[in-house]
C-alpha atoms as a PDB file:
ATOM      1  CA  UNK A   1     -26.921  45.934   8.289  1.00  0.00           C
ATOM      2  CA  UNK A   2     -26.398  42.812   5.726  1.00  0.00           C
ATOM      3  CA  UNK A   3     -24.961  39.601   6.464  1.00  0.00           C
ATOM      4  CA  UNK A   4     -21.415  40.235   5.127  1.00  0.00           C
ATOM      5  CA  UNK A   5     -21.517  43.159   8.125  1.00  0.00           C
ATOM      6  CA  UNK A   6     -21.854  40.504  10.294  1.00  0.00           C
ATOM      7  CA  UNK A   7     -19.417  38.580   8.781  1.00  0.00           C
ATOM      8  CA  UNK A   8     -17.081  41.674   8.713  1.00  0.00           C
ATOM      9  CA  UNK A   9     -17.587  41.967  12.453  1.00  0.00           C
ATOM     10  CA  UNK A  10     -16.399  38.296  12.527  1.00  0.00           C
ATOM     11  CA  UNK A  11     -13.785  39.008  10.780  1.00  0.00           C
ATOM     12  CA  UNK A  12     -12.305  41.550  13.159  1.00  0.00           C
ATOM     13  CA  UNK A  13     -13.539  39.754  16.097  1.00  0.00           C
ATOM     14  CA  UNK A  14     -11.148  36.323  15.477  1.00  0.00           C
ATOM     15  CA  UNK A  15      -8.493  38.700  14.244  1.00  0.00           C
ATOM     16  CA  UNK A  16      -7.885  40.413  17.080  1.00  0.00           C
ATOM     17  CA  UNK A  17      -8.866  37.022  18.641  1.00  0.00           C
ATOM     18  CA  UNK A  18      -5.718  35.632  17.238  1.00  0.00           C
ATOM     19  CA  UNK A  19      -3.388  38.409  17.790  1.00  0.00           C
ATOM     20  CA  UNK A  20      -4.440  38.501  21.376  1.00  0.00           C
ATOM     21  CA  UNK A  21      -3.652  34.930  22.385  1.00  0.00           C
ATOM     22  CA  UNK A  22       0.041  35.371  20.719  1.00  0.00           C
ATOM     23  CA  UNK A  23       0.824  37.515  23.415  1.00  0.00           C
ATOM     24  CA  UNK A  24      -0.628  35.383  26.317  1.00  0.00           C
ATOM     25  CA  UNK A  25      -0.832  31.982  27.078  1.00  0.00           C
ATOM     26  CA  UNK A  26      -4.591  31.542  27.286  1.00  0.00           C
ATOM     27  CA  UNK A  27      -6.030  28.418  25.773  1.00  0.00           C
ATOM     28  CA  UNK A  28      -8.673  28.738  22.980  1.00  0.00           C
ATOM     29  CA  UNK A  29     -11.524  26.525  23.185  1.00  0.00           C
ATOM     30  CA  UNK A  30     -14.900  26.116  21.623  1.00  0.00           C
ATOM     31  CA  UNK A  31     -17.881  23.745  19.536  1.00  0.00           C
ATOM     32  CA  UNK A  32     -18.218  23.308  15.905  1.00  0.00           C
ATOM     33  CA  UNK A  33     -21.599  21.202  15.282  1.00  0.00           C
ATOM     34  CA  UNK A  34     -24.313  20.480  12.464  1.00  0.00           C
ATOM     35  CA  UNK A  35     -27.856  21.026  13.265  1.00  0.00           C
ATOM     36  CA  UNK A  36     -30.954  19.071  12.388  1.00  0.00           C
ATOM     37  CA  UNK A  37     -34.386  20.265  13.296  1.00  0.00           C
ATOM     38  CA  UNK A  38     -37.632  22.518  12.710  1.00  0.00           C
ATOM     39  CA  UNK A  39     -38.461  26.125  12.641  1.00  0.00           C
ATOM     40  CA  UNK A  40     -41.926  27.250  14.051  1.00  0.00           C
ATOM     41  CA  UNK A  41     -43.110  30.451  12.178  1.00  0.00           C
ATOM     42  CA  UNK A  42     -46.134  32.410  12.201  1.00  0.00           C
ATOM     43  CA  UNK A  43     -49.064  30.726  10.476  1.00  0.00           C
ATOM     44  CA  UNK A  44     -51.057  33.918   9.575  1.00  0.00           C
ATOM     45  CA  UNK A  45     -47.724  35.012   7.961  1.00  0.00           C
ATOM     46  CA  UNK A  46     -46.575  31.784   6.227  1.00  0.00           C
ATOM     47  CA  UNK A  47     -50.064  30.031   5.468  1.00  0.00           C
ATOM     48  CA  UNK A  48     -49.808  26.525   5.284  1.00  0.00           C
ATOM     49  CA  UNK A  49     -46.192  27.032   4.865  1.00  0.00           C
ATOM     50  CA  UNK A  50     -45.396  27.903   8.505  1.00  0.00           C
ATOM     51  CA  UNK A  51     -43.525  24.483   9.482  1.00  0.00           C
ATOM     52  CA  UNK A  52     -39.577  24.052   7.950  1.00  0.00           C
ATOM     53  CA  UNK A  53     -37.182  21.929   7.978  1.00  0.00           C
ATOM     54  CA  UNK A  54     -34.278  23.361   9.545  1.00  0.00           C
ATOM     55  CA  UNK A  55     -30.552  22.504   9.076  1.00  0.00           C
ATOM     56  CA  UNK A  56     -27.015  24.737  10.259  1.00  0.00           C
ATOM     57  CA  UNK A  57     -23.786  24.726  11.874  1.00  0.00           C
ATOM     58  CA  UNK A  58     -23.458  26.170  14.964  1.00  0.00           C
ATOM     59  CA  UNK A  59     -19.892  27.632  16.255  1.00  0.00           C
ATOM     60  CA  UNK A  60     -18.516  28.805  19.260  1.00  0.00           C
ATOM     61  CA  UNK A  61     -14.790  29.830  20.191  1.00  0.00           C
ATOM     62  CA  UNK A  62     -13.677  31.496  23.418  1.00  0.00           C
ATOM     63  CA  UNK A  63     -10.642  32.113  25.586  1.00  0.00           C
ATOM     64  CA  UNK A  64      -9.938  30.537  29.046  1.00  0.00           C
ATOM     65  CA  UNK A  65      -9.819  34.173  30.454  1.00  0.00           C
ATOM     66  CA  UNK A  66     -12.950  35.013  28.605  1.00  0.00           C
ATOM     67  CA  UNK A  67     -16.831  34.681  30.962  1.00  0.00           C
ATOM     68  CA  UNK A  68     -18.290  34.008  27.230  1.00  0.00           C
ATOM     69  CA  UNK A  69     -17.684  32.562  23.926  1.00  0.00           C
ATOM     70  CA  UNK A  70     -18.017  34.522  20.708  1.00  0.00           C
ATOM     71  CA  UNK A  71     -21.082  32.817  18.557  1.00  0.00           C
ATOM     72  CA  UNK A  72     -21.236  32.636  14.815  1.00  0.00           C
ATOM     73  CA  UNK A  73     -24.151  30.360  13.418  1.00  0.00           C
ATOM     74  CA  UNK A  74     -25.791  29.390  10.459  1.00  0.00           C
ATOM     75  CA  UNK A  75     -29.274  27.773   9.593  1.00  0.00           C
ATOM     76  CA  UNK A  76     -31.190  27.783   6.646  1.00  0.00           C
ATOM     77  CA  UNK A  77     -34.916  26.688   6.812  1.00  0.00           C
ATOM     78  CA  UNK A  78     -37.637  25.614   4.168  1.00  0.00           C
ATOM     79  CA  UNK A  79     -41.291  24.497   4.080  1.00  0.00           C
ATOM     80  CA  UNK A  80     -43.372  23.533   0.908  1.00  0.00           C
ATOM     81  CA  UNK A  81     -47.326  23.109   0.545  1.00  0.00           C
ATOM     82  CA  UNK A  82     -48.317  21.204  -2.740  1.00  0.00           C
ATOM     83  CA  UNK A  83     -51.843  22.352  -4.446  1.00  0.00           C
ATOM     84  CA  UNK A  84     -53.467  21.440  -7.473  1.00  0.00           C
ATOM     85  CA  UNK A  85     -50.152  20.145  -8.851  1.00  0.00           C
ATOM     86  CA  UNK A  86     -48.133  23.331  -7.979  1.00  0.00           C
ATOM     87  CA  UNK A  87     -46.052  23.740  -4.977  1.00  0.00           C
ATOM     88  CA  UNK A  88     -46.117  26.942  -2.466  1.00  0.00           C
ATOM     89  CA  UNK A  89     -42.493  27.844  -0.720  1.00  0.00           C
ATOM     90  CA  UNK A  90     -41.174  29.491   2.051  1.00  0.00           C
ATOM     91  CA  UNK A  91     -37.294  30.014   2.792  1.00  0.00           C
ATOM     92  CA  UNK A  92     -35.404  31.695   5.843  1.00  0.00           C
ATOM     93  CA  UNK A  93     -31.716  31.596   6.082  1.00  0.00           C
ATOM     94  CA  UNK A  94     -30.170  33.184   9.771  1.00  0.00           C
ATOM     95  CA  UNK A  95     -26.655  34.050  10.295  1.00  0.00           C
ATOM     96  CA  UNK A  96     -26.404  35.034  13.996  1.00  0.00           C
ATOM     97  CA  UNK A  97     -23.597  36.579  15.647  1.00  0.00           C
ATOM     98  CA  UNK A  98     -23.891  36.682  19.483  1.00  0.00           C
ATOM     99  CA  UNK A  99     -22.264  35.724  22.549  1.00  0.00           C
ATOM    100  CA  UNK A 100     -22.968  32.640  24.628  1.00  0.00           C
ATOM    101  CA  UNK A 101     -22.217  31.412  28.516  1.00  0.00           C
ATOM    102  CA  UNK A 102     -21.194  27.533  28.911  1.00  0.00           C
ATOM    103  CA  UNK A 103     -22.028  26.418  32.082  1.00  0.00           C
ATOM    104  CA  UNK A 104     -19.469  23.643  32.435  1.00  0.00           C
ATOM    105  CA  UNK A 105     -19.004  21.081  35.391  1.00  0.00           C
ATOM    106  CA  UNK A 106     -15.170  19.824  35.737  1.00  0.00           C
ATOM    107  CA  UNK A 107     -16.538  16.183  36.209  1.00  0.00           C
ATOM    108  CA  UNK A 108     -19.792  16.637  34.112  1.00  0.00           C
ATOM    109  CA  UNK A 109     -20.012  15.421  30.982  1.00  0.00           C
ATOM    110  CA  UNK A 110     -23.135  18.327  30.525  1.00  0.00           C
ATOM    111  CA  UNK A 111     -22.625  21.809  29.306  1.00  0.00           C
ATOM    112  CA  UNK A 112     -26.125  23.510  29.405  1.00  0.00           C
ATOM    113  CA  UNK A 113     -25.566  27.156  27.652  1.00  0.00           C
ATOM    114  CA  UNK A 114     -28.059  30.013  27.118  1.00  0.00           C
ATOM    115  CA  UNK A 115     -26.937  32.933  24.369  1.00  0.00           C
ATOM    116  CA  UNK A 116     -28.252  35.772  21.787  1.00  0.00           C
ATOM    117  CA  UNK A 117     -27.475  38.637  19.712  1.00  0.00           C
ATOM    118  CA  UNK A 118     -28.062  39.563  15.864  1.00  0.00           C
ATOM    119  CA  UNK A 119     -29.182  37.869  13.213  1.00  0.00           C
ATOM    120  CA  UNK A 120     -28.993  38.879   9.321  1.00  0.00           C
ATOM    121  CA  UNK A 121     -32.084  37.355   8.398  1.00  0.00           C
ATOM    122  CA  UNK A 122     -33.373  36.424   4.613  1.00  0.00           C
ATOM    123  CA  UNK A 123     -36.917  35.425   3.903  1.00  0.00           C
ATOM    124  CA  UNK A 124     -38.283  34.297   1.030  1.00  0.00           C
ATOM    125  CA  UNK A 125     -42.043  33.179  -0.547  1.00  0.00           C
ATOM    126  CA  UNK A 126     -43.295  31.714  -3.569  1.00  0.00           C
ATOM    127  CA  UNK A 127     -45.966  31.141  -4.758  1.00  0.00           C
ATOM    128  CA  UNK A 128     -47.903  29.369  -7.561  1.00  0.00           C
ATOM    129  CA  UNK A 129     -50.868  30.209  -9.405  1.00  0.00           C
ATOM    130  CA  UNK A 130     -52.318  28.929 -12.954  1.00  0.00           C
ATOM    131  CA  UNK A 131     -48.817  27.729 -13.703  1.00  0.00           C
ATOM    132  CA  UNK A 132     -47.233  30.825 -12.879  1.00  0.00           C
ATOM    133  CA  UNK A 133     -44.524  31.524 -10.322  1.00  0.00           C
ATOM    134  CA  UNK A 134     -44.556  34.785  -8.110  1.00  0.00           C
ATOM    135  CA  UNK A 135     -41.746  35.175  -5.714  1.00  0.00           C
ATOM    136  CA  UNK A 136     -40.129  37.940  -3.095  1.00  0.00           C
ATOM    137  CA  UNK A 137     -37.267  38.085  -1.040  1.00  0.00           C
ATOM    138  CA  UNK A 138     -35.629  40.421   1.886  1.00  0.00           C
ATOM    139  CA  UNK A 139     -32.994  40.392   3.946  1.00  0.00           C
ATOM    140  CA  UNK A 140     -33.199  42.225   7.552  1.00  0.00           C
ATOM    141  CA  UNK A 141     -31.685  42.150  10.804  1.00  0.00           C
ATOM    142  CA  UNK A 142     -33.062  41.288  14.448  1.00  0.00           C
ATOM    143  CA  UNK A 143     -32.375  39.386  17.517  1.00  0.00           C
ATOM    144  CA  UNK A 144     -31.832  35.789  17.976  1.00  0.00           C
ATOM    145  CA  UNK A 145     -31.988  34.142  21.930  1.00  0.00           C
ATOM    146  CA  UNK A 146     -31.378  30.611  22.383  1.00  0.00           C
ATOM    147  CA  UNK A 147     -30.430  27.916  25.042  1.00  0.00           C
ATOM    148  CA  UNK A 148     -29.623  24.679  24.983  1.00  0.00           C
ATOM    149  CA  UNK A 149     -26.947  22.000  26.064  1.00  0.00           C
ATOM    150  CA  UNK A 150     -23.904  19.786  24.278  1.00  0.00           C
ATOM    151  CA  UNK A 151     -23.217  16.280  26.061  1.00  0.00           C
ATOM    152  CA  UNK A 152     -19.388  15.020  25.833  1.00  0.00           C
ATOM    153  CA  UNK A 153     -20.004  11.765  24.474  1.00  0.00           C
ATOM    154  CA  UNK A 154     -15.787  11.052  23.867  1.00  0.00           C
ATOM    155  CA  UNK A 155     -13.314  14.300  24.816  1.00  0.00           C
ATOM    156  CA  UNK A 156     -13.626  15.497  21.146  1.00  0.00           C
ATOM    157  CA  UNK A 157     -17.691  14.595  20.574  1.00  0.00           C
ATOM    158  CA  UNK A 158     -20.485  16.167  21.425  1.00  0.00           C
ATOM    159  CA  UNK A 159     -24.238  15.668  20.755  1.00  0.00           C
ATOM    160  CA  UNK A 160     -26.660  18.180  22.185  1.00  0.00           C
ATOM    161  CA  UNK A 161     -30.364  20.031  21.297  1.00  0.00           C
ATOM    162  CA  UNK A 162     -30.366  23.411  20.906  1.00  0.00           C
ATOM    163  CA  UNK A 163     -33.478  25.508  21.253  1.00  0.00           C
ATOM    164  CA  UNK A 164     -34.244  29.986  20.258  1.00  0.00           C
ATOM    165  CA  UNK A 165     -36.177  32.357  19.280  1.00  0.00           C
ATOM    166  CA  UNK A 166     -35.456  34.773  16.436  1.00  0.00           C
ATOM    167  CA  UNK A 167     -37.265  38.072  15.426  1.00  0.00           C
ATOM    168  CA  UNK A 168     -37.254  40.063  12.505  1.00  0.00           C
ATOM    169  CA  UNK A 169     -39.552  41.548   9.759  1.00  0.00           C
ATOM    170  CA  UNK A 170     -39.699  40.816   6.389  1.00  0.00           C
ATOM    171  CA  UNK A 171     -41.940  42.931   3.833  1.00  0.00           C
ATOM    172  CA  UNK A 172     -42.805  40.150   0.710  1.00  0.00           C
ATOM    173  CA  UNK A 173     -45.902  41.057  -1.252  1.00  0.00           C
ATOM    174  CA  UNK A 174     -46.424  44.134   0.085  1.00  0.00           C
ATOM    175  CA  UNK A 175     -47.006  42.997   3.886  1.00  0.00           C
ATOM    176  CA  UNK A 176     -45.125  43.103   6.855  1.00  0.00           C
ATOM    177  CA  UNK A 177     -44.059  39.311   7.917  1.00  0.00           C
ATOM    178  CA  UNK A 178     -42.424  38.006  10.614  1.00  0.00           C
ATOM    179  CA  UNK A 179     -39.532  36.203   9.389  1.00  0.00           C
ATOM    180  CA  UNK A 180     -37.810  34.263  12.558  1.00  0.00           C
ATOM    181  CA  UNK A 181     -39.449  31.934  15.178  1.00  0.00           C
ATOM    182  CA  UNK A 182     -38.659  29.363  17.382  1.00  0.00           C
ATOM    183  CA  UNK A 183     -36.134  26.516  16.667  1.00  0.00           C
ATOM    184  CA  UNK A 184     -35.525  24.147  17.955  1.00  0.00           C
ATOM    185  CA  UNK A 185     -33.082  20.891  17.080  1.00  0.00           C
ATOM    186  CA  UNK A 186     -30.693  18.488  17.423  1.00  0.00           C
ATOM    187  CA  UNK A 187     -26.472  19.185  17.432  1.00  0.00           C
ATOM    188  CA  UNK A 188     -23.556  16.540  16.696  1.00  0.00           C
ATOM    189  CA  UNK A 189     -20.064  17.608  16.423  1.00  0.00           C
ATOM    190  CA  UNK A 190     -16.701  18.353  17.818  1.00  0.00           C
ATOM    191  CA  UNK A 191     -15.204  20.194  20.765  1.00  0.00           C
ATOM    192  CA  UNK A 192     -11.583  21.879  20.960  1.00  0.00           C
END
């Protein structure tokens, strides 16, 4: 499975989405935030590179009638090491399709939410040595679980921190990595 599967699956899922709520009168709501944060990976996999900077967009849509909301997020990650004048990368970038339960309160202003599914996950090294450049890439599905909370801060805004775990394998440089780990961050965005 590649990402544009995913997408594809996305794709059919907010299709029939839409045709399904012109024949009823249940209300669509859902989250559309950025993410800021960090991505834990592996150290004996990623030496010295096992620390990125994370950023994304997390979205969520669901019908009133629906127990869950349909989940399609996006976060791209990157750590560097500098040596001798020459820089050392390392790259994921996760799209994750899933499902995910909102717990919300009629006169709380907190919606804690716990989620997972698949993720389409692309990993990436390089590496430099004697002024010469040596990179791999792979793309590979797994499993993404995550929980976390969004805080009304005005009936439109939200702010929250959003925390998972991802898992998949990556072959670069002829070894079996692992390419996900555990993210965690901080959300800001709107609510419909």
């Amino acid at each position: 499975m590649k990402a544009h599967w995913i997408l594809g699956m996305f794709a059919v899922a907010m299709s029939l989405l839409c045709a399904s709520s012109m024949t009823s009168a249940d209300e669509l709501s859902g989250h559309v935030s950025g993410l800021v944060g960090v991505k834990a990976m592996d150290s004996t996999d990623w030496p010295n590179i096992d620390s990125h900077f994370a950023m994304g967009v997390l979205f969520d849509i669901k019908k009133d009638s629906w127990p869950v909301s349909i989940v399609l997020d996006l976060t791209d990650t990157g750590g560097k090491q500098k040596h001798d004048g020459m820089e050392d990368l390392g790259h994921t970038t996760e799209l994750s399709f899933g499902i995910r339960k909102i717990f919300i309160k009629q006169d709380s202003k907190i919606q804690p939410y716990v989620g997972g599914g698949v993720s389409s996950i692309y990993a990436e090294q390089e590496f430099e040595m004697s002024g010469t450049t040596t990179k791999e890439d792979e793309n590979n599905v797994g499993i993404w679980l995550g929980a976390g909370l969004y805080y009304q801060v005005k009936p439109k805004f939200v702010i929250g921190l959003d925390v998972r775990y991802s898992d998949a394998e990556a072959t670069l440089f002829d070894e079996d990595l692992e390419a996900g780990g555990i993210h965690t961050g901080l959300t800001a965005g709107f609510q419909f």
